[in-house]
Structures are given as C-alpha cells and as structure tokens.
C-alpha atoms as a PDB file:
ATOM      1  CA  UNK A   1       0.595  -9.300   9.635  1.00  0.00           C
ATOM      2  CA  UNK A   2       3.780 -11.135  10.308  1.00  0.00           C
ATOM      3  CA  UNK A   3       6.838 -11.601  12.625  1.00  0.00           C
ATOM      4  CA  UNK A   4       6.651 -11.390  16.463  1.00  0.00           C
ATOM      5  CA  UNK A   5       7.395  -8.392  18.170  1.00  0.00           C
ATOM      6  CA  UNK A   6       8.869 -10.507  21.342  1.00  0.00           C
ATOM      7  CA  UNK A   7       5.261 -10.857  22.767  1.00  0.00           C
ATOM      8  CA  UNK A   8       3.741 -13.798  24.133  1.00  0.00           C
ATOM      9  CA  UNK A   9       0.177 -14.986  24.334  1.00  0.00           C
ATOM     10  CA  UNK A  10      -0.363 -14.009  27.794  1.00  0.00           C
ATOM     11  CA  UNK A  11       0.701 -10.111  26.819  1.00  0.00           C
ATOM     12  CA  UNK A  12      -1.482 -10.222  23.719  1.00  0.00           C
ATOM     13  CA  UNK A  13      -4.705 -10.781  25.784  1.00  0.00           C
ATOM     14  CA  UNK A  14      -4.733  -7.634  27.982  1.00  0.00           C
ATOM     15  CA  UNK A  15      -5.023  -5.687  24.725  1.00  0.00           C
ATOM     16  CA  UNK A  16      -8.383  -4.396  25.199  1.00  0.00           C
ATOM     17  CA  UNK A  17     -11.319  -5.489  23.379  1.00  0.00           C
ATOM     18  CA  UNK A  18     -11.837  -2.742  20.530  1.00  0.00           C
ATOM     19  CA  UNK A  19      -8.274  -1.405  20.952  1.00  0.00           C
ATOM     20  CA  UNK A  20      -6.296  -0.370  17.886  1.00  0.00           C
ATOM     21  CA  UNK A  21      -3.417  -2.842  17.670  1.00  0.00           C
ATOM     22  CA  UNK A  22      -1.697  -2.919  13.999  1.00  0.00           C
ATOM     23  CA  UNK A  23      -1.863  -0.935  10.582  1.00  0.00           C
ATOM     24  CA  UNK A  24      -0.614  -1.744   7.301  1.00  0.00           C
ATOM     25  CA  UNK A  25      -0.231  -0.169   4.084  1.00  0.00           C
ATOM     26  CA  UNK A  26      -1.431  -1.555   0.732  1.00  0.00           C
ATOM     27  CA  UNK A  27       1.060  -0.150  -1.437  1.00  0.00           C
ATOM     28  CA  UNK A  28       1.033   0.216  -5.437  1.00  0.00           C
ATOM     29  CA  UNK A  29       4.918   0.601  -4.932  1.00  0.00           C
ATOM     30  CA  UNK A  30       6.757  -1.549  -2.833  1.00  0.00           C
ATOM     31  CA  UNK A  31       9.941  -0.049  -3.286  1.00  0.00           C
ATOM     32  CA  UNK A  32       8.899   3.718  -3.262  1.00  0.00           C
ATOM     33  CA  UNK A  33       7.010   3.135  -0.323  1.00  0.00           C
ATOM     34  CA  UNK A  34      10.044   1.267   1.799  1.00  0.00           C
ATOM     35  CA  UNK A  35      12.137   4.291   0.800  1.00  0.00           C
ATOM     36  CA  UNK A  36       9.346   7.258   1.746  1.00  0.00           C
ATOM     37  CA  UNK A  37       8.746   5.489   5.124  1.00  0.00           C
ATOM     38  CA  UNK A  38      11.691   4.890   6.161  1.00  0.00           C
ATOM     39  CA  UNK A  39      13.216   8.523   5.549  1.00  0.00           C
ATOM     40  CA  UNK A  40       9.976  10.105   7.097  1.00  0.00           C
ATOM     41  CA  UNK A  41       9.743   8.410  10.571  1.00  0.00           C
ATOM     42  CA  UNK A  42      13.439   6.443  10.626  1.00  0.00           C
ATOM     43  CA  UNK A  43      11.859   3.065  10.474  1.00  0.00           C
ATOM     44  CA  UNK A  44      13.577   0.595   9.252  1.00  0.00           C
ATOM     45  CA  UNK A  45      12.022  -1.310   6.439  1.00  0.00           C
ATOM     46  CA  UNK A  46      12.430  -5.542   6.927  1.00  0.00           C
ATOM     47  CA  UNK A  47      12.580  -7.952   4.512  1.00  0.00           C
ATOM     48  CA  UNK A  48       9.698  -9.146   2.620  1.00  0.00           C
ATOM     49  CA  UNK A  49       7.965 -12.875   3.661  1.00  0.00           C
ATOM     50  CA  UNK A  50       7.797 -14.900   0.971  1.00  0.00           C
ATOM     51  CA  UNK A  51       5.493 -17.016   3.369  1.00  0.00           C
ATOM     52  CA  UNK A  52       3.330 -14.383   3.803  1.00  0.00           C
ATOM     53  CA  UNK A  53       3.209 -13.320   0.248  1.00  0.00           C
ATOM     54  CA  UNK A  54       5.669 -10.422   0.302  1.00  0.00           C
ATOM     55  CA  UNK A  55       3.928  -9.096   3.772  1.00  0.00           C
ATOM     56  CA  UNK A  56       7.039  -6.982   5.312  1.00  0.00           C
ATOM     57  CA  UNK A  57       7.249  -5.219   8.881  1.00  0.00           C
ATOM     58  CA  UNK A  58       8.334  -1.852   9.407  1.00  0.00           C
ATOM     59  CA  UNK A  59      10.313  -1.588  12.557  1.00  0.00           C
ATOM     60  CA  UNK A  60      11.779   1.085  15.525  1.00  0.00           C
ATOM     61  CA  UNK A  61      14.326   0.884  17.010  1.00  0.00           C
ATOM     62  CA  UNK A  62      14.045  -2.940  16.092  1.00  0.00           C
ATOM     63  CA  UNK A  63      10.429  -3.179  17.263  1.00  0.00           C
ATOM     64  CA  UNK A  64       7.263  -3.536  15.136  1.00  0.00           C
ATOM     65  CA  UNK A  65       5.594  -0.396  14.077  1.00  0.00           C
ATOM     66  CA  UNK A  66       3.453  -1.194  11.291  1.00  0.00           C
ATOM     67  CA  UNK A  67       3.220  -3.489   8.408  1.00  0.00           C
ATOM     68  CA  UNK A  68       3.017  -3.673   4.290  1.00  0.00           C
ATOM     69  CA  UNK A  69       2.881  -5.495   1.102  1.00  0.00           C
ATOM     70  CA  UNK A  70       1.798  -4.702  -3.034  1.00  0.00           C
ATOM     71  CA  UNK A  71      -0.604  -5.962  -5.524  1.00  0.00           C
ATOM     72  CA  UNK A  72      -1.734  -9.730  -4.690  1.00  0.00           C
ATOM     73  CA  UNK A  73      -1.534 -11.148  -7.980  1.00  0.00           C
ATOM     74  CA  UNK A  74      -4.455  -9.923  -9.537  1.00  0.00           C
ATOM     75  CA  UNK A  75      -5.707  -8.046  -6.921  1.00  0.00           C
ATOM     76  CA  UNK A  76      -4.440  -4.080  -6.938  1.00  0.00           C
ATOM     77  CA  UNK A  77      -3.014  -2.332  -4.332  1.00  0.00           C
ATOM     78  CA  UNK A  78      -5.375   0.439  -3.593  1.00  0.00           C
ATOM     79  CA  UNK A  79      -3.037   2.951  -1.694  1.00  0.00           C
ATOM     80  CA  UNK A  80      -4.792   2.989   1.568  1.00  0.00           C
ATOM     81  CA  UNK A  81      -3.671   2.164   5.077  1.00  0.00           C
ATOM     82  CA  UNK A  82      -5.724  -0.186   7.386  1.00  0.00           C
ATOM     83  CA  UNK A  83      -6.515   0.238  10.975  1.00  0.00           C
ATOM     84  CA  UNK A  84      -6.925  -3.800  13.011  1.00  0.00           C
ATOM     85  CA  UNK A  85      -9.083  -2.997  15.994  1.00  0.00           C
ATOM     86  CA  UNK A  86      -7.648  -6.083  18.579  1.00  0.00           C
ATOM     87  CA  UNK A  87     -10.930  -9.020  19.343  1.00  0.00           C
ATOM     88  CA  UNK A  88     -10.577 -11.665  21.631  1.00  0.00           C
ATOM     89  CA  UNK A  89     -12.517 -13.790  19.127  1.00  0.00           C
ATOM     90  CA  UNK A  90     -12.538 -12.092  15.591  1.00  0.00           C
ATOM     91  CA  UNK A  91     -15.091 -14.965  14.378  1.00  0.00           C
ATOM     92  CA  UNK A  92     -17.709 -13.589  16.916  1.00  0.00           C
ATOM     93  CA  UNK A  93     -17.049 -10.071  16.180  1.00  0.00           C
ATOM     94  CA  UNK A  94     -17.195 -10.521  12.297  1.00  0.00           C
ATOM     95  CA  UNK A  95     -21.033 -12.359  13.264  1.00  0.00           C
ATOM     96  CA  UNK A  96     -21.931  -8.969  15.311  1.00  0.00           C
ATOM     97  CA  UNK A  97     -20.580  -7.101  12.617  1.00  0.00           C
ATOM     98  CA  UNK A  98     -22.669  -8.661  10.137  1.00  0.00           C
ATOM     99  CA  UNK A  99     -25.548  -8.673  12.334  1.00  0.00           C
ATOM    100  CA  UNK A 100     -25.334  -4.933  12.178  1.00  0.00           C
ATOM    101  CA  UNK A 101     -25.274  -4.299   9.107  1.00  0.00           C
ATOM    102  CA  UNK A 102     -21.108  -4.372   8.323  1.00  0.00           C
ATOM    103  CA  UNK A 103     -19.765  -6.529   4.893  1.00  0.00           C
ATOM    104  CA  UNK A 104     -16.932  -9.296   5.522  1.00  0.00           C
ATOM    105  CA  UNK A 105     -14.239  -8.873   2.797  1.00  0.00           C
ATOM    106  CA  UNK A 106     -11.648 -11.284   3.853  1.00  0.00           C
ATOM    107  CA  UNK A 107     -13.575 -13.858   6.694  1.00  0.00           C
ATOM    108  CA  UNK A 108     -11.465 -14.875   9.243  1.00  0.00           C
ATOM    109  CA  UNK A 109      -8.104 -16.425   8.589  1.00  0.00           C
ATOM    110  CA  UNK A 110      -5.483 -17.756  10.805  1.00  0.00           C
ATOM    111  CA  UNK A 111      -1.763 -16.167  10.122  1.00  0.00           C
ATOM    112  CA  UNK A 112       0.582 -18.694  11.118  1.00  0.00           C
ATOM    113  CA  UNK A 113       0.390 -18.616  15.252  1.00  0.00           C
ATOM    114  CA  UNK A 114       0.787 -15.102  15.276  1.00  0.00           C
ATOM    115  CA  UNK A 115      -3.101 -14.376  15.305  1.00  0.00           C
ATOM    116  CA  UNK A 116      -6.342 -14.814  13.296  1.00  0.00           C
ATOM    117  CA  UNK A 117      -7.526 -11.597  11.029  1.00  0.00           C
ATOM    118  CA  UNK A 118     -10.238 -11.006   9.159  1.00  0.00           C
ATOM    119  CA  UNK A 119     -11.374  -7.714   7.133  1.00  0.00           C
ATOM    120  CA  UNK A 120     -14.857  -5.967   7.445  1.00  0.00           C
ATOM    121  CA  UNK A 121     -16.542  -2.294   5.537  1.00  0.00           C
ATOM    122  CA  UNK A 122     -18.201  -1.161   8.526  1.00  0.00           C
ATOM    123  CA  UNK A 123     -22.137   0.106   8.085  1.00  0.00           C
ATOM    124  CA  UNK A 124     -20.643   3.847   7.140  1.00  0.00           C
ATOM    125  CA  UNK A 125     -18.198   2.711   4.690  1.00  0.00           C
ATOM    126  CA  UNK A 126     -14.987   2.677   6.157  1.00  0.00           C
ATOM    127  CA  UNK A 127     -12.720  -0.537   5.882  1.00  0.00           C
ATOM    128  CA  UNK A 128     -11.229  -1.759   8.896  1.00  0.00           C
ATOM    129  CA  UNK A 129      -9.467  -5.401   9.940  1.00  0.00           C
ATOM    130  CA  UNK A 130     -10.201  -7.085  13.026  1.00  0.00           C
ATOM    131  CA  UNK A 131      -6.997  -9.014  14.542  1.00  0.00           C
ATOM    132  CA  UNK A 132      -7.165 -11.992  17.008  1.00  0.00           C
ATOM    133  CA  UNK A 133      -3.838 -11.896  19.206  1.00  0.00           C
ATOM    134  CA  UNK A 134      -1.901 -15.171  18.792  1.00  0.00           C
ATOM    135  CA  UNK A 135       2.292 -14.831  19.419  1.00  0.00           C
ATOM    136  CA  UNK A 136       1.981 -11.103  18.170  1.00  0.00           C
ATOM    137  CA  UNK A 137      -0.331  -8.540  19.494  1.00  0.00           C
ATOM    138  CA  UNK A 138       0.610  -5.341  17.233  1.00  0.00           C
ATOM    139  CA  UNK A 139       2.362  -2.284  18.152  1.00  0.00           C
ATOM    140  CA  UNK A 140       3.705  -2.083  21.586  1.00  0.00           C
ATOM    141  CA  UNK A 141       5.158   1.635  21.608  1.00  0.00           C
ATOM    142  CA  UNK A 142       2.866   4.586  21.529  1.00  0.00           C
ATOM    143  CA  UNK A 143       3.885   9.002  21.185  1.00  0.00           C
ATOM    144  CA  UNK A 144       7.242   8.484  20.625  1.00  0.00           C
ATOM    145  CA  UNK A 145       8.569  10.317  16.914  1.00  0.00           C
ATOM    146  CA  UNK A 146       7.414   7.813  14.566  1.00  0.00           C
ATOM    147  CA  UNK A 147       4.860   5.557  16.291  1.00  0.00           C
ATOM    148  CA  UNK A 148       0.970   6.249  16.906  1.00  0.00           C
ATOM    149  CA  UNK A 149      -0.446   8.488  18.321  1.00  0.00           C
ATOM    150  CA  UNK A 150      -4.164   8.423  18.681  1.00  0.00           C
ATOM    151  CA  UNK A 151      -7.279   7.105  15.830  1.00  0.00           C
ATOM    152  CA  UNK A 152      -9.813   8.555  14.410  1.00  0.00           C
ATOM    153  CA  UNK A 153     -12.586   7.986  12.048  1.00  0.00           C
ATOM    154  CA  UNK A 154     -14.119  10.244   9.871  1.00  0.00           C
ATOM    155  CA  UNK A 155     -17.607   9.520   8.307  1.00  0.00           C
ATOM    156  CA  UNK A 156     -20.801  11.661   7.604  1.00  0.00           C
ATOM    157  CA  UNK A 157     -22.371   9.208   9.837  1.00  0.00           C
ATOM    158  CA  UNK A 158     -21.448   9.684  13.351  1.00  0.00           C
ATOM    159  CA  UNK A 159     -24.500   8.017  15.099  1.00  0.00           C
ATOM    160  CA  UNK A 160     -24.235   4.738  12.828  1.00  0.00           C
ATOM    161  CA  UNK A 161     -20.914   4.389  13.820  1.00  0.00           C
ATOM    162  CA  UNK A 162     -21.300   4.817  17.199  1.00  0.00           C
ATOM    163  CA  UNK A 163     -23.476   2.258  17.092  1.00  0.00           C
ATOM    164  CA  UNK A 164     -21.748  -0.309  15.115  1.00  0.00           C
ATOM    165  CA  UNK A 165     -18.268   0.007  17.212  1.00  0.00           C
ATOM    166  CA  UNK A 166     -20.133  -0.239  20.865  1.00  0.00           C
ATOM    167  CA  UNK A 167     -22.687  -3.218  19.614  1.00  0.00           C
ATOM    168  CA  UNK A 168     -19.217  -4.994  17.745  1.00  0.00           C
ATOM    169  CA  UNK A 169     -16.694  -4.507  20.049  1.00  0.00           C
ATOM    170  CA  UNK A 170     -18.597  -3.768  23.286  1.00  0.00           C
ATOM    171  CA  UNK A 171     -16.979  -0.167  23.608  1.00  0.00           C
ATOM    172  CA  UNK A 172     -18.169   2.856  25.531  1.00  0.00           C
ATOM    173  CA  UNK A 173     -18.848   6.173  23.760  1.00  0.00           C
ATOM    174  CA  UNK A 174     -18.214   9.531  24.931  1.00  0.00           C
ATOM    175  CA  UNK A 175     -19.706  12.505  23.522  1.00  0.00           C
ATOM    176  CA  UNK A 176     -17.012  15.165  22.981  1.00  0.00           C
ATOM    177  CA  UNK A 177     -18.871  17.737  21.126  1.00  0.00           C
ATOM    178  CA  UNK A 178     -22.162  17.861  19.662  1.00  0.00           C
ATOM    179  CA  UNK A 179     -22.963  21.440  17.364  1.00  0.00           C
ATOM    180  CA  UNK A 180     -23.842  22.143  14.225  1.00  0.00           C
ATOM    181  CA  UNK A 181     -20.064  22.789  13.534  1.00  0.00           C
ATOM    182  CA  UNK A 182     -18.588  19.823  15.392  1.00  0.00           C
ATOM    183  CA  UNK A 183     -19.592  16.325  16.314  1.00  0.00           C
ATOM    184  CA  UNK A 184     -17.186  14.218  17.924  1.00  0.00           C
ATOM    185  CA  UNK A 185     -17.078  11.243  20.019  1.00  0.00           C
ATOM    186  CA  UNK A 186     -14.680   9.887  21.850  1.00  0.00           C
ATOM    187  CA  UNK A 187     -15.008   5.653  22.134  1.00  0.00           C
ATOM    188  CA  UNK A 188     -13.504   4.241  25.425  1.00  0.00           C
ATOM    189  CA  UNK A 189     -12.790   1.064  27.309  1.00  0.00           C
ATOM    190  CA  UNK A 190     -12.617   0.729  30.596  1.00  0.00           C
ATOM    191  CA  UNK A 191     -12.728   4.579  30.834  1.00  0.00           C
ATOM    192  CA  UNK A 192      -9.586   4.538  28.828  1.00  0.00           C
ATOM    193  CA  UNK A 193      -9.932   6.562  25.608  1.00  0.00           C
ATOM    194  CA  UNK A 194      -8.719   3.884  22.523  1.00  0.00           C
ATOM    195  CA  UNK A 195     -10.366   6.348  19.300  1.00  0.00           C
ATOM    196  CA  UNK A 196     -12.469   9.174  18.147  1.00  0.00           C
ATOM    197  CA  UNK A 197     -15.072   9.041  15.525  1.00  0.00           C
ATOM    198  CA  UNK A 198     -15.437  12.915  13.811  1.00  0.00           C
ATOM    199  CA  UNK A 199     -18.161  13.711  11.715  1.00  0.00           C
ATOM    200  CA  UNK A 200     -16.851  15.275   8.406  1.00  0.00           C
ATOM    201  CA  UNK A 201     -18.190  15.755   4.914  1.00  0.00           C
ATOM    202  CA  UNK A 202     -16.440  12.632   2.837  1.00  0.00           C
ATOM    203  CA  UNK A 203     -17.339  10.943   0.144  1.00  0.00           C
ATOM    204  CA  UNK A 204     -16.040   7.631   1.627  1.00  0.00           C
ATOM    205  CA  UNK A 205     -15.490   7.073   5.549  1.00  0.00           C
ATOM    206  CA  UNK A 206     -12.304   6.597   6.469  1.00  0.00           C
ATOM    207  CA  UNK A 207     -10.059   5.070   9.793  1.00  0.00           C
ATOM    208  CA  UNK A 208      -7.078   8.042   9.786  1.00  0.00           C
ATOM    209  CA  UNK A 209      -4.062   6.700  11.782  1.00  0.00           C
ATOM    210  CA  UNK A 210      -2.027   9.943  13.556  1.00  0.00           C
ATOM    211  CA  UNK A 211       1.918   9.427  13.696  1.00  0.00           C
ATOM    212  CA  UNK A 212       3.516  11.341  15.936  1.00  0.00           C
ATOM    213  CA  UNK A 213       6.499  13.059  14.663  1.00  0.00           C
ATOM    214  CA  UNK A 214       9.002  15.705  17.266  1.00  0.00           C
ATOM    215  CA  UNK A 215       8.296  18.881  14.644  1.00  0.00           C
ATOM    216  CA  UNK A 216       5.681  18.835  12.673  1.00  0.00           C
ATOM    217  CA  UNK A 217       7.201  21.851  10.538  1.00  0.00           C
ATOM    218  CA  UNK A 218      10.342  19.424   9.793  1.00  0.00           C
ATOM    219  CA  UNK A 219       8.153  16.742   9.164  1.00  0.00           C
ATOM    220  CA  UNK A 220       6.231  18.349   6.539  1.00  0.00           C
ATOM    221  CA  UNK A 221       9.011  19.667   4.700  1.00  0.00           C
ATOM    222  CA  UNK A 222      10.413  15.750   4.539  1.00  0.00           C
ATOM    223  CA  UNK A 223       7.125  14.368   2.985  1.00  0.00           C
ATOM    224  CA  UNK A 224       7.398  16.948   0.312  1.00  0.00           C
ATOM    225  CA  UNK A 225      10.937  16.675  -0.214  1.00  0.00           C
ATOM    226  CA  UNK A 226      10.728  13.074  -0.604  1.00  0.00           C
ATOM    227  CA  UNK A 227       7.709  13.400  -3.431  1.00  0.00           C
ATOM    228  CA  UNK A 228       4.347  12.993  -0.715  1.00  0.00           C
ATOM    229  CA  UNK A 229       2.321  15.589  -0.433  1.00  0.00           C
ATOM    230  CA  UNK A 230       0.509  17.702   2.362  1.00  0.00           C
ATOM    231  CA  UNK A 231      -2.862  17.614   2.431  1.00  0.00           C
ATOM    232  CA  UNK A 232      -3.841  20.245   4.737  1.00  0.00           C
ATOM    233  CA  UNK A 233      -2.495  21.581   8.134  1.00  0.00           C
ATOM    234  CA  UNK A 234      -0.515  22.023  10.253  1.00  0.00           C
ATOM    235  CA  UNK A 235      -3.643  23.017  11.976  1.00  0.00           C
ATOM    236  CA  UNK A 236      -3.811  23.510  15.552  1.00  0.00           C
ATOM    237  CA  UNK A 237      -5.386  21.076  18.183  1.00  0.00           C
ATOM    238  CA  UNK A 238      -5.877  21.178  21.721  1.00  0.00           C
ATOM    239  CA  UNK A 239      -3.174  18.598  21.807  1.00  0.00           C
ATOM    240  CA  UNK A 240      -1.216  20.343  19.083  1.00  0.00           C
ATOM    241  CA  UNK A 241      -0.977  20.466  15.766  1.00  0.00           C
ATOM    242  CA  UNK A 242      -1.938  18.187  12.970  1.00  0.00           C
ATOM    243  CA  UNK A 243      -1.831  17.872   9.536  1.00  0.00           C
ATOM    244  CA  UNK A 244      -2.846  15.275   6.434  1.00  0.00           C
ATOM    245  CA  UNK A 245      -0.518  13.975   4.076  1.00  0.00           C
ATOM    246  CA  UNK A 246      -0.361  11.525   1.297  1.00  0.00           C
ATOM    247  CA  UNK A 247       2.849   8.874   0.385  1.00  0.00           C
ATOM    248  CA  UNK A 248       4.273   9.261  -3.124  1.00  0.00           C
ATOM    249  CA  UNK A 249       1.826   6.919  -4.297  1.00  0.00           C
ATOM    250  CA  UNK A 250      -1.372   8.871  -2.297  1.00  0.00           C
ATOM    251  CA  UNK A 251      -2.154   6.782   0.501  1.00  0.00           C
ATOM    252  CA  UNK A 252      -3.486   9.534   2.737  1.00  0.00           C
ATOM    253  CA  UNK A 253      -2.005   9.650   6.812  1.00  0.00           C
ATOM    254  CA  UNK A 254      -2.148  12.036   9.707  1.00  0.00           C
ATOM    255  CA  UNK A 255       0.825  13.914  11.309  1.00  0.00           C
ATOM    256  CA  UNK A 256       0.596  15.185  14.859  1.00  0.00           C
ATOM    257  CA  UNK A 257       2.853  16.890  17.188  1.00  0.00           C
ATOM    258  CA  UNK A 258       2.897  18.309  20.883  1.00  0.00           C
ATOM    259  CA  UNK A 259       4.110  21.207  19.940  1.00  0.00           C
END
C-alpha cells in the first residue's frame, strides 16, 4: 500500500478494530488491468512506485480507492484481489491469528510511515492482509459509483470463521440466517455492521469485495465489452442487485447496485 490519501495519524485510529480498510489487486497484467479498471469504475490509474516495487494507487476523484502491482520478480501474480482488515497492532493480531489456527505469509512489515501490513490464510482458507494505520488509513469514501460497498466472505466453513474473526479482531457476530439453504452472519463492531461471512460450496474460501456501480445493467455490459467476464447475476438482493465478474486476466469481483 502506498501514497497518503490526506489522512493523518489521529484519523487513521478511529478506524475500527476489524474494519475493512484497503484492497489491492495482484495483477498478471499491469497494463491490461490499469486500462479495464479505469474504464469500468472511472478511476484513475497513478503512477507506479518504484519505491514500493511498482505498487500503484487507483484513485476517485483524486482520492485513494484501491491499490495494485504485477509479478514480484519471481513470485507470480496470482489474479486475486486482497481484502486488509484495519488492527491497531497487526503484530498482536498476526500472534492471535496464529494462535487460532491461521498461517502468516508475509509477517509484519512496516511500509514507509504509511502503516505496518502483514498477510495471513485464515483457518478456512481464505487470504486476507491485516494493515496497521500509520499516515494512511485506506479508503475513505464508501457507496458512491465506483467505491465499496459492503464485504463478504464466502467459505464452507461458517462457524470456523466466525470464530477466527471475533477471537482475532475482537468483533461481534450476528446471525443473519441460519437454514439448510442459507447461513449467513453478519460481523459487527460497536453494533456497526463492517462484513458478512456466507456459507457457500467453494473449493477455496474467498474475501469478495462489492463495488458499487449507478446501473448494474450498464456496468455489466462494460466488463464484457472491455474483455472481463460475468460470472453470474445480476441477481437480486434485499439491497439490490448483485452480480460476479472477473478482470481480463480473471481476478474474480462483486458488482452491486441500489437499484
């Protein structure tokens, strides 16, 4: 993660404890990917950091939306984006995580001043970074067309998750629905809903970040048109519809609308 959004260190701590902050895309194709993103959501794709090893920021409007980079020497991009969940202190989250039962992949690591991160497989499977506000606390700009709009893992192992993200980042869980069809739960901070955690048949679990676009129809039609692909959907939600997609190089994301 690089650059500063304009925050400061006082803003970055009232991010709450388990809160999804930042996402970034490891990319197979720097270029194709710079081009697909910005025509999809009208970001605007910033130069790479040689610093930071070709790490570039997508922005809004001039403000931070989401981050990327390709292969790290001999390391492969695998096509996959990467929900941070904010910490106050990512080195004693990453020693709860691995307390129950979660594997570090990259241990904690300062970035500059702008925050320390570090990179865990939770106990379901599902990779996930962990992000210690320094200067920059992650996205600042929420439901507008081409910003966030909610989180949600899916695994085949709702209860072990639940577990892992309320014992690791001290959240509160709230059963939405539990049936043979559906199980869902909502996880919470302060009574403020952060993510969801679905239960769905996968062969790997998987953090799904939802961008909200104005028309989801229009939407759809771009990511084709500029060589993604859809997924499924749009299916309708109580709080509208949805739909998965995949980049021109099949990193998989969600699309949802109000209407």
């Amino acid at each position: 993660m690089t650059d500063d959004e304009g925050g400061d260190v006082s803003e970055a701590t009232v991010v709450p404890e388990g809160a999804p902050c930042w996402c970034d895309l490891w990319t197979s194709d720097v270029a194709a990917s710079r081009r697909f993103y910005a025509a999809l959501f009208d970001w605007e794709a910033q130069e790479p950091s040689a610093q930071f090893g070709g790490y570039f920021m997508f922005t809004r409007h001039g403000v931070p939306v989401a981050g990327a980079m390709g292969d790290m020497g001999v390391a492969r991009a695998d096509d996959q984006w990467k929900l941070y969940l904010s910490t106050p202190d990512v080195s004693t989250t990453v020693t709860r995580a691995e307390d129950a039962g979660a594997r570090v992949t990259v241990a904690p690591v300062p970035v500059a001043d702008l925050g320390v991160q570090a990179v865990l497989v939770d106990p379901t499977g599902a990779t996930l970074g962990a992000w210690q506000p320094g200067t920059f606390a992650g996205f600042s700009t929420r439901g507008e067309h081409g910003t966030p709009a909610w989180f949600q893992l899916h695994t085949n192992a709702v209860t072990s998750a639940v577990e892992f993200y309320r014992r690791v980042f001290r959240l509160d869980a709230q059963v939405v629905a539990d049936t043979p069809d559906v199980r869902s739960t909502t996880l919470t901070s302060g009574g403020v809903a952060l993510a969801g955690i679905l239960e769905v048949t996968v062969p790997t679990a998987r953090w799904f970040t939802y961008w909200y676009v104005d028309d989801i129809d229009v939407a759809l039609a771009r990511v084709t048109s500029l060589g993604g692909g859809v997924i499924d959907g749009p299916l309708h939600s109580p709080y509208g519809p949805i739909a998965t997609v995949s980049d021109p190089c099949g990193a998989r994301f969600k699309l949802s609308s109000a209407s």
